[in-house]
N, C-alpha and C. Protein backbone atom coordinates (compact mmCIF):
# COMPACT_ATOMS: atom_id res chain seq x y z
N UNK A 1 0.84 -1.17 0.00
CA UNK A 1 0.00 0.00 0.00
C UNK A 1 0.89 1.24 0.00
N UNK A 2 0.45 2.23 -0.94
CA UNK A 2 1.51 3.43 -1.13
C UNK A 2 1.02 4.27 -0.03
N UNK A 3 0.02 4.11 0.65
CA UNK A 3 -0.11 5.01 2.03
C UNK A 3 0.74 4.91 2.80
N UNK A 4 1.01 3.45 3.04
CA UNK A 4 1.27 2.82 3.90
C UNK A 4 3.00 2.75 4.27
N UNK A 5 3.17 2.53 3.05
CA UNK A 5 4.99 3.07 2.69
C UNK A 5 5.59 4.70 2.80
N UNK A 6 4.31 5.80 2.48
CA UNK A 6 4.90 6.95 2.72
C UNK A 6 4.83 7.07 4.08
N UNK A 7 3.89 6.47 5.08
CA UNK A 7 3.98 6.98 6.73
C UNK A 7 5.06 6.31 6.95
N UNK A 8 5.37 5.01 6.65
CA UNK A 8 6.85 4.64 7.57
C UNK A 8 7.93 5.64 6.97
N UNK A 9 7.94 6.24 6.11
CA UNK A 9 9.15 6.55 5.53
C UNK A 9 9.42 7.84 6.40
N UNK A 10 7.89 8.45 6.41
CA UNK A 10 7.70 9.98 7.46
C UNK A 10 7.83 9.54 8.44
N UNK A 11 7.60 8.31 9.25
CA UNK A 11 8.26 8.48 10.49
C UNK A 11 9.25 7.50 10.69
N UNK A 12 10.12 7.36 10.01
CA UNK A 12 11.52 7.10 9.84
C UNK A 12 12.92 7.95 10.84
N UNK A 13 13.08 7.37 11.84
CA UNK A 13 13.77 8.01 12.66
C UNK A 13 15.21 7.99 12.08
N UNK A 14 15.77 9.89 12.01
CA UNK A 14 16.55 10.23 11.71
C UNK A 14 17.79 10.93 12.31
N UNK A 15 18.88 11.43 12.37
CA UNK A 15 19.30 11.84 13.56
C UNK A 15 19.77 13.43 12.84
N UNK A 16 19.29 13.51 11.78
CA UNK A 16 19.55 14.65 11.44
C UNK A 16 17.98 15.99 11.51
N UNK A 17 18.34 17.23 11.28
CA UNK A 17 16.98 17.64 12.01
C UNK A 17 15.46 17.74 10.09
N UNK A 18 16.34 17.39 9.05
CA UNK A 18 15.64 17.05 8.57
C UNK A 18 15.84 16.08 7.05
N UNK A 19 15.20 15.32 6.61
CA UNK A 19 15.35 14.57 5.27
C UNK A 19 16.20 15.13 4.21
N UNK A 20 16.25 16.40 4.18
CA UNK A 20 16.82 17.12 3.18
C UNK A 20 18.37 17.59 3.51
N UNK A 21 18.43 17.22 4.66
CA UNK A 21 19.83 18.15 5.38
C UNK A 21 20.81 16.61 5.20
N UNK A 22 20.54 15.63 4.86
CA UNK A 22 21.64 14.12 4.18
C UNK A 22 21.87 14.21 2.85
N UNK A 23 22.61 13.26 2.97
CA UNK A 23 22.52 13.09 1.51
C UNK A 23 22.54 11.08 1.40
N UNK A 24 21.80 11.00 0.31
CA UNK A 24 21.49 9.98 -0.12
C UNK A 24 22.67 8.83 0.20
N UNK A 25 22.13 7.73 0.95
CA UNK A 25 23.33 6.54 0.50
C UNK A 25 23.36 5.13 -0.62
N UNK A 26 21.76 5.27 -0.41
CA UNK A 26 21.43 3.66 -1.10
C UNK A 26 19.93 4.25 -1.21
N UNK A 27 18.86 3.69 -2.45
CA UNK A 27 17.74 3.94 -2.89
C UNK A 27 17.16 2.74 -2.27
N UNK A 28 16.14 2.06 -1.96
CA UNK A 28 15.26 1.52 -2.08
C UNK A 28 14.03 1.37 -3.00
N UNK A 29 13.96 0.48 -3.74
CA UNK A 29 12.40 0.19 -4.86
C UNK A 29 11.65 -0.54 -4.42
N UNK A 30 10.87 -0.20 -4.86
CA UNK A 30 9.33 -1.91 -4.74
C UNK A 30 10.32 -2.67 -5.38
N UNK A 31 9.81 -3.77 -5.38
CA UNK A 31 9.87 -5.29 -5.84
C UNK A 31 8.96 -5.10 -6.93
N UNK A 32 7.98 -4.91 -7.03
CA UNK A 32 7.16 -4.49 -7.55
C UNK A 32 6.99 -3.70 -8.61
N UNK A 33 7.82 -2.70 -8.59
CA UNK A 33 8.03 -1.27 -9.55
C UNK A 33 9.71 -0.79 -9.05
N UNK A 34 10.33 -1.53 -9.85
CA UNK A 34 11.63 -1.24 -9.89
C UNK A 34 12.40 0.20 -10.47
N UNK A 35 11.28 0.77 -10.95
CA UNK A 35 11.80 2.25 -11.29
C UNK A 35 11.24 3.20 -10.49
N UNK A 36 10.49 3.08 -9.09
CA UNK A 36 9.89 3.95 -8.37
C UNK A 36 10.80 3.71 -6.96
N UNK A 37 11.44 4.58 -6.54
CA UNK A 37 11.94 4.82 -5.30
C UNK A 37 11.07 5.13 -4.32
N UNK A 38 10.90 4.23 -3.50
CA UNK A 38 9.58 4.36 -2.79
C UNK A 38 10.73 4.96 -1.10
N UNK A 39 12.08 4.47 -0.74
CA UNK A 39 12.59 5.19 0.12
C UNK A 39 14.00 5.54 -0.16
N UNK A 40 15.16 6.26 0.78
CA UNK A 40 16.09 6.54 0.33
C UNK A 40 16.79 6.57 1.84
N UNK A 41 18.16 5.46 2.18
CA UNK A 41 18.19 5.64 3.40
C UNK A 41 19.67 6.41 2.95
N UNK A 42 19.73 7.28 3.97
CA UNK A 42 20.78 8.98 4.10
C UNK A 42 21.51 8.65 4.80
N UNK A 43 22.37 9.42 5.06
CA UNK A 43 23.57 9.38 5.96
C UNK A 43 23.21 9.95 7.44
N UNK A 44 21.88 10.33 7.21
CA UNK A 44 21.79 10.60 8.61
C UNK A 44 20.75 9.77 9.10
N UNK A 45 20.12 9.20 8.55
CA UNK A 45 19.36 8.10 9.08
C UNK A 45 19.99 7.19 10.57
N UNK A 46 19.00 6.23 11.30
CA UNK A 46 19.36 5.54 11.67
C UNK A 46 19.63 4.15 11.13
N UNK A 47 20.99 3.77 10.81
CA UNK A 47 21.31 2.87 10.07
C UNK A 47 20.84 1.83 10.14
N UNK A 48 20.45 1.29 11.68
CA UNK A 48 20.05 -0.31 11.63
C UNK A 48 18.57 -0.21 10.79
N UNK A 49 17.76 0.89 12.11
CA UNK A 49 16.23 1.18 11.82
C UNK A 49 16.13 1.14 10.37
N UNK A 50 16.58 1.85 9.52
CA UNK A 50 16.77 2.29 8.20
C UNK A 50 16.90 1.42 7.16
N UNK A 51 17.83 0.38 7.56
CA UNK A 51 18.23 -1.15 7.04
C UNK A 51 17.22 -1.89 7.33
N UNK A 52 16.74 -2.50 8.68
CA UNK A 52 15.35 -2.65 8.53
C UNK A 52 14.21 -2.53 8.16
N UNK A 53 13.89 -1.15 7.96
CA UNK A 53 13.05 -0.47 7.51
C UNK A 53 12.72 -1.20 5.86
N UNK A 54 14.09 -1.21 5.16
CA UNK A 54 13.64 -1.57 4.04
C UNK A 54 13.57 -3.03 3.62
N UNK A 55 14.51 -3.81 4.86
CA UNK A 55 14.06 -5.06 4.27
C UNK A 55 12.51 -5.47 4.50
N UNK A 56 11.99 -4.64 5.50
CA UNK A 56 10.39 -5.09 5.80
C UNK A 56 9.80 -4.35 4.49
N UNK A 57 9.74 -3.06 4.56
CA UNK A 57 9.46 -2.44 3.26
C UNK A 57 9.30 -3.49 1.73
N UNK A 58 10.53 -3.54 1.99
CA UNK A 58 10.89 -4.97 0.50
C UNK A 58 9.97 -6.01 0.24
N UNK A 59 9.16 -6.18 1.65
CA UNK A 59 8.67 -7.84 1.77
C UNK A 59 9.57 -9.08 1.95
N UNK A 60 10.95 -8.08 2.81
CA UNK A 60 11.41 -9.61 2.58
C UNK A 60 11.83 -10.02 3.64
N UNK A 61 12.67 -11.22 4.15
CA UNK A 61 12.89 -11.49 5.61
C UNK A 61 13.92 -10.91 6.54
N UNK A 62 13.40 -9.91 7.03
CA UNK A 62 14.34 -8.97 8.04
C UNK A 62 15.31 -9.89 8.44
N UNK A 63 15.95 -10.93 7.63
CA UNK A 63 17.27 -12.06 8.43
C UNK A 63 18.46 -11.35 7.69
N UNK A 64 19.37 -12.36 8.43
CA UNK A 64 20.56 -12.14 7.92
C UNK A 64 21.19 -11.85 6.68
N UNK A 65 19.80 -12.79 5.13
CA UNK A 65 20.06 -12.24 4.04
C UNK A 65 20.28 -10.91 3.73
N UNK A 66 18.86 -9.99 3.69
CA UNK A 66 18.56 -9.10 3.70
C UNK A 66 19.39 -7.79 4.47
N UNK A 67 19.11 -8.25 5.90
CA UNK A 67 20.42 -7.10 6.69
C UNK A 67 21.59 -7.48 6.23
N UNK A 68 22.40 -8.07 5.97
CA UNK A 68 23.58 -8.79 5.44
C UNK A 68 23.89 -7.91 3.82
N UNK A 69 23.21 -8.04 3.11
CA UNK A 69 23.20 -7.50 2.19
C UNK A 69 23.42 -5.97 1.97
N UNK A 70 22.51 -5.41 2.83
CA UNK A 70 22.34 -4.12 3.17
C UNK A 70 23.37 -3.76 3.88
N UNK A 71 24.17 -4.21 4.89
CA UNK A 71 25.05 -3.92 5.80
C UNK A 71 26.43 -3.77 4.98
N UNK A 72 26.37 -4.28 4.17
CA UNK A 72 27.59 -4.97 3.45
C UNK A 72 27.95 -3.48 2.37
N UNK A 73 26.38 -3.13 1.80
CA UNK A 73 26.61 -2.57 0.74
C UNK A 73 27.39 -0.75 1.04
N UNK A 74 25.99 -0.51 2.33
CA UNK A 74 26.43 0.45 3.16
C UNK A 74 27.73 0.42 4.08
N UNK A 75 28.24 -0.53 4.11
CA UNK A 75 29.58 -0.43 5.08
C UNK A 75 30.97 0.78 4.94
N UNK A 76 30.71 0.71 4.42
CA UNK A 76 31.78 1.70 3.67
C UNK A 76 31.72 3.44 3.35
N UNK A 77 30.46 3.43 3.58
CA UNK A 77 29.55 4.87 3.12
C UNK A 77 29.23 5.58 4.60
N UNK A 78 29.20 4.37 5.78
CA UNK A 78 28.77 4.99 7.33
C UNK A 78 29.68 5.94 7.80
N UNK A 79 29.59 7.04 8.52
CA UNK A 79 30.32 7.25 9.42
C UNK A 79 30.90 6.47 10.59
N UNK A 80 32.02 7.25 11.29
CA UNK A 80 33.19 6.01 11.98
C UNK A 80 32.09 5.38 12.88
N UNK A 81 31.51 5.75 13.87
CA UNK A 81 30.73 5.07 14.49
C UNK A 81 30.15 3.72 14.03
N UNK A 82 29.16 3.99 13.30
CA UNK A 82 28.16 3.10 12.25
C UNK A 82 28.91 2.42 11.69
N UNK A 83 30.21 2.75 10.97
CA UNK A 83 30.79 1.94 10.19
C UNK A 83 31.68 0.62 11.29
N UNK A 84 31.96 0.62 12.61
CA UNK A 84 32.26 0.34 13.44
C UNK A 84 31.41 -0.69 14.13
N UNK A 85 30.22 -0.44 13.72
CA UNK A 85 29.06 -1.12 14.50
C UNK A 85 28.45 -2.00 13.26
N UNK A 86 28.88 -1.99 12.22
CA UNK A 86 28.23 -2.39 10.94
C UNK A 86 29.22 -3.83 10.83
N UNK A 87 30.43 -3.27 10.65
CA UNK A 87 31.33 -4.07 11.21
C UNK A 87 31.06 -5.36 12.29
N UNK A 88 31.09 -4.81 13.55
CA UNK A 88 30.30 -5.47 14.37
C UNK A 88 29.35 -6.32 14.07
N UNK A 89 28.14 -5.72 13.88
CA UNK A 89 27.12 -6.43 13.56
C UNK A 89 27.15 -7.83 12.42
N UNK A 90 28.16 -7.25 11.40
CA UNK A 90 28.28 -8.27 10.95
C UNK A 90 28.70 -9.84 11.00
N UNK A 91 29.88 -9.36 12.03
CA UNK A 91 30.56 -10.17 12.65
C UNK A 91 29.87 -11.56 13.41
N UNK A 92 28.86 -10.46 14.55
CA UNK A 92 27.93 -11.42 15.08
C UNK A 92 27.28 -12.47 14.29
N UNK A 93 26.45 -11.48 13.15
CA UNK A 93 25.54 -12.22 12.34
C UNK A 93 26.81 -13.66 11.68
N UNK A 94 27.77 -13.56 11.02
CA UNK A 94 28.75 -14.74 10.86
C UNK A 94 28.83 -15.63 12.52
N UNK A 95 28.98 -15.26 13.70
CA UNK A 95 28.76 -16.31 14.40
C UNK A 95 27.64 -16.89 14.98
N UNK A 96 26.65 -16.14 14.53
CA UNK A 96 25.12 -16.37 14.86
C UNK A 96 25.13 -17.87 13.79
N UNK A 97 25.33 -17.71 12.29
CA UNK A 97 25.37 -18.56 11.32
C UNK A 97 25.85 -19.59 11.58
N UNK A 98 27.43 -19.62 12.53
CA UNK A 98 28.33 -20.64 12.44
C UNK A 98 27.90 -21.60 13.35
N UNK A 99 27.22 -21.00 14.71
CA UNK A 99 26.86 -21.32 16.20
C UNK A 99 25.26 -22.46 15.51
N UNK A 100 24.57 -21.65 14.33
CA UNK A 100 23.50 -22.38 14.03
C UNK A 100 23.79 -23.81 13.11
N UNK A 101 25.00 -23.31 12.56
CA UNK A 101 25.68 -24.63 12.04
C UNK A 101 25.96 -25.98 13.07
N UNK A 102 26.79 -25.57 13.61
CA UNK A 102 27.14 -26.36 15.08
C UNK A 102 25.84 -26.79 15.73
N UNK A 103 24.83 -26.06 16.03
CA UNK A 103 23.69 -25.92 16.53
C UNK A 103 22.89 -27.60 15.68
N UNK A 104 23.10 -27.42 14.46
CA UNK A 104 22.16 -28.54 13.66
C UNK A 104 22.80 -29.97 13.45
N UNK A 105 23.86 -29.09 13.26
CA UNK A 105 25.29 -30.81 13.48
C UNK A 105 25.52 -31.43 14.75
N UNK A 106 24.82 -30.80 16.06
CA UNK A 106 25.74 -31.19 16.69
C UNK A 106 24.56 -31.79 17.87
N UNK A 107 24.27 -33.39 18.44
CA UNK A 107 23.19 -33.69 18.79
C UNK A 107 22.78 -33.65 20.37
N UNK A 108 24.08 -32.90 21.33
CA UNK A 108 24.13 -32.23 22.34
C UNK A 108 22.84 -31.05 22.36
N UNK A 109 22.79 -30.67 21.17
CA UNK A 109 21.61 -29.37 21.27
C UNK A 109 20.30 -29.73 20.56
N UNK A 110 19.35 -29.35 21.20
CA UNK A 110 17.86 -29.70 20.58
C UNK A 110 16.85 -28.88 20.40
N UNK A 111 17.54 -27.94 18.90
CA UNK A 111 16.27 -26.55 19.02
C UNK A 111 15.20 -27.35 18.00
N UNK A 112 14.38 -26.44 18.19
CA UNK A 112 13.10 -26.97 16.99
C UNK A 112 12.94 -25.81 16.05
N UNK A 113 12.88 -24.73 16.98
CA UNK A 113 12.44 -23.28 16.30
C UNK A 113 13.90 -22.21 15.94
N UNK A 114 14.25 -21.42 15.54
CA UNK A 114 14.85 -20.06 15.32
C UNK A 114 13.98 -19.01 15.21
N UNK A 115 13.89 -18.31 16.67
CA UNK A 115 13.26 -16.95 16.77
C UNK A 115 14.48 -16.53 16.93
N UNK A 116 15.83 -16.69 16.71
CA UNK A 116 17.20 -15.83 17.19
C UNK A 116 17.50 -14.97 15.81
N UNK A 117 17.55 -15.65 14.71
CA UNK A 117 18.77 -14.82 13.59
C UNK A 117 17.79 -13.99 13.26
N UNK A 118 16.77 -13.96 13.32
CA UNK A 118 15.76 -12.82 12.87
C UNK A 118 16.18 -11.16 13.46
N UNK A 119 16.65 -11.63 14.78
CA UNK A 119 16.83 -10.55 15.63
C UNK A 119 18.41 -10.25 15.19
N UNK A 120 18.90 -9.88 14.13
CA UNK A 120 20.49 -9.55 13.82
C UNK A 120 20.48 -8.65 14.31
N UNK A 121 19.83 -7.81 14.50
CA UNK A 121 19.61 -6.01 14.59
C UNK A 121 20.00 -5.53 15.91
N UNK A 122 19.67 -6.84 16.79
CA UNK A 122 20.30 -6.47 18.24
C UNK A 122 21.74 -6.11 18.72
N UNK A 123 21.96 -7.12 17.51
CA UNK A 123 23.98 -6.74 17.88
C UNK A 123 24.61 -5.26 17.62
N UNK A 124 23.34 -4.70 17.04
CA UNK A 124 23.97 -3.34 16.41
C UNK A 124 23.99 -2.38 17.48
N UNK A 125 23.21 -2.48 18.28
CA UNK A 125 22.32 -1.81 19.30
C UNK A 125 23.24 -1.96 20.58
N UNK A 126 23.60 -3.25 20.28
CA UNK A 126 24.71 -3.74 21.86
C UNK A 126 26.13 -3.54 21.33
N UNK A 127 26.50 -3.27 20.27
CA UNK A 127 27.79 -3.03 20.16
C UNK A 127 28.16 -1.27 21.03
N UNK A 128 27.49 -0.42 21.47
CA UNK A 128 27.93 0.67 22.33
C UNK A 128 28.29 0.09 23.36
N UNK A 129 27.56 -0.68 23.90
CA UNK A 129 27.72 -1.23 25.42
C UNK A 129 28.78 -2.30 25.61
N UNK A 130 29.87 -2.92 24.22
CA UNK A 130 30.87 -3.64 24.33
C UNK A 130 32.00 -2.49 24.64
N UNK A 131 32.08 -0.71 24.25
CA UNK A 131 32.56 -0.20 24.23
C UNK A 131 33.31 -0.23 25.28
N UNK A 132 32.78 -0.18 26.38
CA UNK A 132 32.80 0.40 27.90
C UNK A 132 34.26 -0.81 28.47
N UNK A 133 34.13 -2.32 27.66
CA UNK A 133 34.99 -3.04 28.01
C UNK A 133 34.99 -3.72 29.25
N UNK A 134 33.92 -3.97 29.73
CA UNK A 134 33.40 -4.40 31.61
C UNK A 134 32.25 -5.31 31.17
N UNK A 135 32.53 -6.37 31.80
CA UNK A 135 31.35 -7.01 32.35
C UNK A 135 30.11 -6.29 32.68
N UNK A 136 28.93 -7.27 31.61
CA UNK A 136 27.37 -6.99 32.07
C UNK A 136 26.38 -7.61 32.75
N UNK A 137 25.63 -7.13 33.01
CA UNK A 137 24.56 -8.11 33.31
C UNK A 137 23.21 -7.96 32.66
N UNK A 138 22.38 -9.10 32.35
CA UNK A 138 21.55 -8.94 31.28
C UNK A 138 20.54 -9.63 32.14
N UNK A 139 19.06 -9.05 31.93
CA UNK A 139 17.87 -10.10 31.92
C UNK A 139 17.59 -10.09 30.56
N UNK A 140 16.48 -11.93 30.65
CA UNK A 140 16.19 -12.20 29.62
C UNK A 140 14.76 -12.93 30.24
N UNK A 141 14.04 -11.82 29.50
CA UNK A 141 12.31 -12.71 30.12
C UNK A 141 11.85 -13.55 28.86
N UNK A 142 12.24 -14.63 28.95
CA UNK A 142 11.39 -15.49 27.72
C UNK A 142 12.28 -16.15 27.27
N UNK A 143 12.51 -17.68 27.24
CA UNK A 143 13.67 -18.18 27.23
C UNK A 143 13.86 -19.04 25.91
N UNK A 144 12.16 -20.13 26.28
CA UNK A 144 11.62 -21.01 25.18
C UNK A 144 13.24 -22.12 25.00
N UNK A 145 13.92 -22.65 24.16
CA UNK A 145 14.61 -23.77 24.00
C UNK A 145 15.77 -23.02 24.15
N UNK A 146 16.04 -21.70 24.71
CA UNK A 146 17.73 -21.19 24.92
C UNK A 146 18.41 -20.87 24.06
N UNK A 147 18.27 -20.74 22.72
CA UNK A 147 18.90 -20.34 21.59
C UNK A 147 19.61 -18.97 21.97
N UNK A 148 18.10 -18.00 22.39
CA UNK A 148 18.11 -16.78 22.62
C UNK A 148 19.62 -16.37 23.73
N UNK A 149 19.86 -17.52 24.85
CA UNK A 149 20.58 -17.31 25.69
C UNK A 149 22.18 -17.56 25.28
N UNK A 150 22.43 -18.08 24.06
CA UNK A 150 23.70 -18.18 23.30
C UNK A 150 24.00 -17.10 22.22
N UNK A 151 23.22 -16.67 22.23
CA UNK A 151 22.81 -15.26 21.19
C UNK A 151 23.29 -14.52 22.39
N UNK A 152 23.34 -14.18 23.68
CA UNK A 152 23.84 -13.06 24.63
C UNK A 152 25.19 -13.96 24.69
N UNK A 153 25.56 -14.72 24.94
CA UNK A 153 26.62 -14.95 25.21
C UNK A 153 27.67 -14.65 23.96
N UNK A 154 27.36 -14.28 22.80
CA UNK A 154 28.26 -14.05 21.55
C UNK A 154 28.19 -12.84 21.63
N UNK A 155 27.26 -11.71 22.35
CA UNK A 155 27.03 -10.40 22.35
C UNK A 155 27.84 -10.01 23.06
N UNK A 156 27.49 -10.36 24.53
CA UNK A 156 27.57 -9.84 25.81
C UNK A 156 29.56 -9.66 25.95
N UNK A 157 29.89 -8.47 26.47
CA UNK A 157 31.66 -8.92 26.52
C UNK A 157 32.17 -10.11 27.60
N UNK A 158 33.20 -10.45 27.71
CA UNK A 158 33.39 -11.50 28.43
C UNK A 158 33.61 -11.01 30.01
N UNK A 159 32.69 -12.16 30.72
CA UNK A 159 32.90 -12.09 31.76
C UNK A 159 31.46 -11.02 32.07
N UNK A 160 30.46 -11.00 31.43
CA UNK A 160 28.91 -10.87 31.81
C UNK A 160 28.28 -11.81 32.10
N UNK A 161 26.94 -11.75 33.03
CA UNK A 161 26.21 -12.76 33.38
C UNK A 161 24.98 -12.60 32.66
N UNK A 162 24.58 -13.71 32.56
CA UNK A 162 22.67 -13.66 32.13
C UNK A 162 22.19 -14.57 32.92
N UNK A 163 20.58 -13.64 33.75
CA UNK A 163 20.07 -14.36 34.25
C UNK A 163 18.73 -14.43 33.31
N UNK A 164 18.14 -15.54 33.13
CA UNK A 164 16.81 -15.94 32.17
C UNK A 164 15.46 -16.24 33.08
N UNK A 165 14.62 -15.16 32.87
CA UNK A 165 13.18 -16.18 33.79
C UNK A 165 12.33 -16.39 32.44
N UNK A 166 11.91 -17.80 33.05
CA UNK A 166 10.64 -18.22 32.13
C UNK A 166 9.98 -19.19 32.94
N UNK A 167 8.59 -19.35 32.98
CA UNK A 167 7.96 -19.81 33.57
C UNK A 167 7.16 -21.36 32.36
N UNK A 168 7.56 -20.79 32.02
CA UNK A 168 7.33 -22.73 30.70
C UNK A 168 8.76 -22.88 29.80
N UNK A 169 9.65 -23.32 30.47
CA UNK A 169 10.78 -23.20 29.59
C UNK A 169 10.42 -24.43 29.15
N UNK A 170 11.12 -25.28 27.56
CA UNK A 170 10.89 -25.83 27.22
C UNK A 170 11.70 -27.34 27.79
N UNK A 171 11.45 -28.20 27.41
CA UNK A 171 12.53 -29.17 27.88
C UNK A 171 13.58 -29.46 27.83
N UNK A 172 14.06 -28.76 26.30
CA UNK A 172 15.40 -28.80 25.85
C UNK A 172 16.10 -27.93 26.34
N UNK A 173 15.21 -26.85 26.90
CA UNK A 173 16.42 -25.76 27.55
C UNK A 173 17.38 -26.43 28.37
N UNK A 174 16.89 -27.00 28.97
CA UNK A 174 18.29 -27.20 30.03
C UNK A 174 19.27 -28.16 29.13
N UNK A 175 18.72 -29.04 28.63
CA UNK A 175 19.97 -29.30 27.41
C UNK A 175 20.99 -28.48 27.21
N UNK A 176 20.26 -27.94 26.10
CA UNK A 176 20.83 -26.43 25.08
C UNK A 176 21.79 -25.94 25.76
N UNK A 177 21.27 -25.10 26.99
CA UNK A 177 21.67 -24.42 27.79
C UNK A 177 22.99 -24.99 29.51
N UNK A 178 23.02 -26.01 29.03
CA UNK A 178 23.55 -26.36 30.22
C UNK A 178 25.21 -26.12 30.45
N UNK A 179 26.03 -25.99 29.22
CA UNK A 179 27.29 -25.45 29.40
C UNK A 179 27.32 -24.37 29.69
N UNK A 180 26.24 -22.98 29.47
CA UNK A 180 26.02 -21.61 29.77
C UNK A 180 25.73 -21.82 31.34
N UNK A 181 25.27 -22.74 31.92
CA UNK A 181 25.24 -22.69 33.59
C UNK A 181 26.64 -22.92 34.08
N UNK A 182 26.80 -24.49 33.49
CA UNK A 182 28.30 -24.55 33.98
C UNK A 182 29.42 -23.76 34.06
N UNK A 183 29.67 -22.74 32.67
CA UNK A 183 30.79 -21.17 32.92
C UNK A 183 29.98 -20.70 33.76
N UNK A 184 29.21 -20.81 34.22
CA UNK A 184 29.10 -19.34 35.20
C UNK A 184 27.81 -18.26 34.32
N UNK A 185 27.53 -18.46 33.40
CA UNK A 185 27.57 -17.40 32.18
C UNK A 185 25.33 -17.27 32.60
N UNK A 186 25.28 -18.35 32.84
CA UNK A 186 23.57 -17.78 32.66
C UNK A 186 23.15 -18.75 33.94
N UNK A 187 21.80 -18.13 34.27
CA UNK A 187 21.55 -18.33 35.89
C UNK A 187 20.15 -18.35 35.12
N UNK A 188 19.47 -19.59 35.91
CA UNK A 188 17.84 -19.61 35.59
C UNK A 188 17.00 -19.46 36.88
N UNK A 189 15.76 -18.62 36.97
CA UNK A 189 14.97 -18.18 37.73
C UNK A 189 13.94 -18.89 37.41
C-alpha cells in the first residue's frame, strides 16, 4: 500500500533535524516497480532502523540475508561510528550462522524453532555497550529452548552474566543451555 509506505518513511527516525539536510546513501524500490523509489536511506538516518526499515518495506525477511546485504553494501559509506558497528554487527551475524551450524550438526543441542537470527539487529544496538569493556549483566524474560541465551553470550563482553526467567521453559532448555550454567555465564529463575 503506497499510504502505507509513505507513513513509515515519514516516520523514519533520523538523527539529522531534517530529510533534506543528508545526503542519499542507497535507494530503495518496490519489488514491484523497480523504477519507483519508494525510500532513500541517508547518511543521517538511523542505520540499523533504516536497514530494517527496508528489508520489511521490500517484503522480505528482516534475516541475515537481507540485513547482510544491506550492511555490506552500506559499510563503507557509514560514518566512523556506524561503520564500526556495521562491522560489528556483521561479525555477530557470521557467528550467529556458524553457532546455528554447530547448533544442527551437533546432537548435544535440541532446538526446533529459530526466533534468534531474525533478531540480527540487536547486535547493532549492543555493540555501544561492548565499548565500555566491563562485564554486564543482562535479563532475559522469555527463554523457550535457549537459543536466545547463546545469542547473549556471543554479544555480551566477556565475563557478563545472564540471568533468564521463564515460567514454561521448554525441555530442551536445560539441554541447550547447560554449558552456559556450567561457565558461570547464565543463571535460571
Amino acid at each position: 500500500d503506497e499510504h502505507l509506505a509513505d507513513a513509515l518513511a515519514a516516520s523514519m527516525p533520523r538523527r539529522c533535524a531534517t530529510a533534506e539536510a543528508g545526503s542519499p546513501l542507497m535507494h530503495a524500490s518496490s519489488l514491484d516497480d523497480p523504477d519507483k523509489d519508494e525510500y532513500q536511506i541517508m547518511d543521517c538516518d538511523a542505520p540499523v532502523q533504516a536497514i530494517f526499515f527496508v528489508c520489511v518495506m521490500e517484503k522480505l525477511p528482516a534475516e541475515t540475508s537481507c540485513g547482510r546485504d544491506v550492511l555490506e553494501h552500506l559499510q563503507n559509506d557509514l560514518v566512523d561510528e556506524d561503520s564500526a558497528a556495521a562491522t560489528w554487527t556483521l561479525a555477530m551475524m557470521d557467528a550467529t550462522d556458524e553457532f546455528n551450524s554447530r547448533a544442527a550438526s551437533d546432537p548435544t543441542f535440541r532446538f526446533s524453532v529459530d526466533f534468534v537470527t531474525v533478531n540480527w539487529h540487536i547486535a547493532w544496538y549492543l555493540h555501544e555497550l561492548t565499548q565500555f569493556d566491563r562485564p554486564l549483566r543482562a535479563l532475559e524474560i522469555g527463554a523457550f529452548e535457549g537459543r536466545s541465551a547463546w545469542l547473549w553470550r556471543r554479544l555480551l563482553p566477556a565475563g557478563s552474566k545472564l540471568t533468564t526467567v521463564d515460567l514454561a521453559v521448554q525441555l530442551s532448555f536445560w539441554n541447550n543451555t547447560q554449558p552456559l550454567v556450567d561457565e558461570g555465564f547464565l543463571t535460571v529463575l
